[in-house]
C-alpha atoms as a PDB file:
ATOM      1  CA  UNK A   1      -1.736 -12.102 -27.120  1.00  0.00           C
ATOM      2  CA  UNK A   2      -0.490  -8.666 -26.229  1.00  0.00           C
ATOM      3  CA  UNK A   3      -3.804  -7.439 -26.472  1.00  0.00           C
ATOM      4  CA  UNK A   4      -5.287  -9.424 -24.011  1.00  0.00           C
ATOM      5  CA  UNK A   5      -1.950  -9.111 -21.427  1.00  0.00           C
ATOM      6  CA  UNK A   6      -2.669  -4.802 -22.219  1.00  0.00           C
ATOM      7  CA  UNK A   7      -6.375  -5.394 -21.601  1.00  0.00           C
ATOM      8  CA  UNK A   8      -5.468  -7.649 -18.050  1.00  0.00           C
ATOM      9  CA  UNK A   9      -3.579  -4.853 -17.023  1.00  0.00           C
ATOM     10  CA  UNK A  10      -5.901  -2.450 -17.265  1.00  0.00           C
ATOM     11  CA  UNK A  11      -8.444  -3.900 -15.638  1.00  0.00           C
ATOM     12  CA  UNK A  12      -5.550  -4.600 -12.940  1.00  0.00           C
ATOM     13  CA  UNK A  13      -4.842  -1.037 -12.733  1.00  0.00           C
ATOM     14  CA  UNK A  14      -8.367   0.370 -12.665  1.00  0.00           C
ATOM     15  CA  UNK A  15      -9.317  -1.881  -9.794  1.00  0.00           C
ATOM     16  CA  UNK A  16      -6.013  -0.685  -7.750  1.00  0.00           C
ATOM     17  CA  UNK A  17      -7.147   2.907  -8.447  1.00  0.00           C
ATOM     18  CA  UNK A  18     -10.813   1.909  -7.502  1.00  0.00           C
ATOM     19  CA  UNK A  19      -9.354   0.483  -4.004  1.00  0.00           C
ATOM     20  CA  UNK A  20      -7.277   3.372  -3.758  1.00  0.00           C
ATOM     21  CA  UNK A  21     -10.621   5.746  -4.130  1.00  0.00           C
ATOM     22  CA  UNK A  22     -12.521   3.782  -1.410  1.00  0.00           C
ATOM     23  CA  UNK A  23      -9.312   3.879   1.044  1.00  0.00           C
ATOM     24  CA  UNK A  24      -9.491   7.299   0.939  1.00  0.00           C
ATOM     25  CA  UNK A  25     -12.806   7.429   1.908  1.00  0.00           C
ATOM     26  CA  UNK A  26     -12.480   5.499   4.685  1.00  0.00           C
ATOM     27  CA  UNK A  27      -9.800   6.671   5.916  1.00  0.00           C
ATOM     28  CA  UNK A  28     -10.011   4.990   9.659  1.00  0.00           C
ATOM     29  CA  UNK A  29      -8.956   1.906   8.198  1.00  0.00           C
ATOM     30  CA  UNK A  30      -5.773   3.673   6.842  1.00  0.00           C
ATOM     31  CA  UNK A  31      -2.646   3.309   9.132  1.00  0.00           C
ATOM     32  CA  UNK A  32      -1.014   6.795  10.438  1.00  0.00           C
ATOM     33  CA  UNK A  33       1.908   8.144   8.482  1.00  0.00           C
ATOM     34  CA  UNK A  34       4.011   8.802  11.783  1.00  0.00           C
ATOM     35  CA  UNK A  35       3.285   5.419  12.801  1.00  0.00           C
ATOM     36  CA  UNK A  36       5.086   4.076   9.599  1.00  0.00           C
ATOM     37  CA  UNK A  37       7.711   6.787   9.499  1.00  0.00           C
ATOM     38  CA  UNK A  38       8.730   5.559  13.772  1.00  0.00           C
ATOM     39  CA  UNK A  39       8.203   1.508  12.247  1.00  0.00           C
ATOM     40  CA  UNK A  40      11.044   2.595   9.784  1.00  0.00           C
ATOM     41  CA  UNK A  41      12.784   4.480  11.786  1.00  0.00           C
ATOM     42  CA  UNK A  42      13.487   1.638  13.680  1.00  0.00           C
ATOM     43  CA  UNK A  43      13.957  -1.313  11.882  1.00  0.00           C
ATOM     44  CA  UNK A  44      11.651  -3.215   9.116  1.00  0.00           C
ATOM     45  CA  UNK A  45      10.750  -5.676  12.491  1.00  0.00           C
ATOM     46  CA  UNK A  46       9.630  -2.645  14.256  1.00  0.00           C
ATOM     47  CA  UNK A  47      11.972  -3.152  16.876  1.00  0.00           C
ATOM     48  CA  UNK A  48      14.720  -0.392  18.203  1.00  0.00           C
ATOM     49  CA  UNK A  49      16.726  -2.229  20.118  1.00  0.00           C
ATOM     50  CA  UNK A  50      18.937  -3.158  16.470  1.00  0.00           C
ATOM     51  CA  UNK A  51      18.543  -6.669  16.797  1.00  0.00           C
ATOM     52  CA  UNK A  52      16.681  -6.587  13.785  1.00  0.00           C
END
């Protein structure tokens, strides 16, 4: 059984690299790191008003 749940995995993993690798080649479809930084900055809703 733990075999086939370490074998799962990897394939698991592998794919999320594989996804990873083609992100970064298209990297217009990524989202900007200052846009996420200013979304945290304020609030998980994205609002700044601190309603959220």
């Amino acid at each position: 059984m733990r075999d086939a749940r370490d074998k799962g995995y990897a394939a698991w993993k592998r794919a999320k690299i594989e996804r990873g690798l083609a992100q970064r080649r298209d990297r217009s479809a990524m989202i900007p790191a200052d846009a996420i930084v200013a979304e945290f900055a304020a609030g998980r809703d994205g609002r700044s008003d601190g309603s959220g």
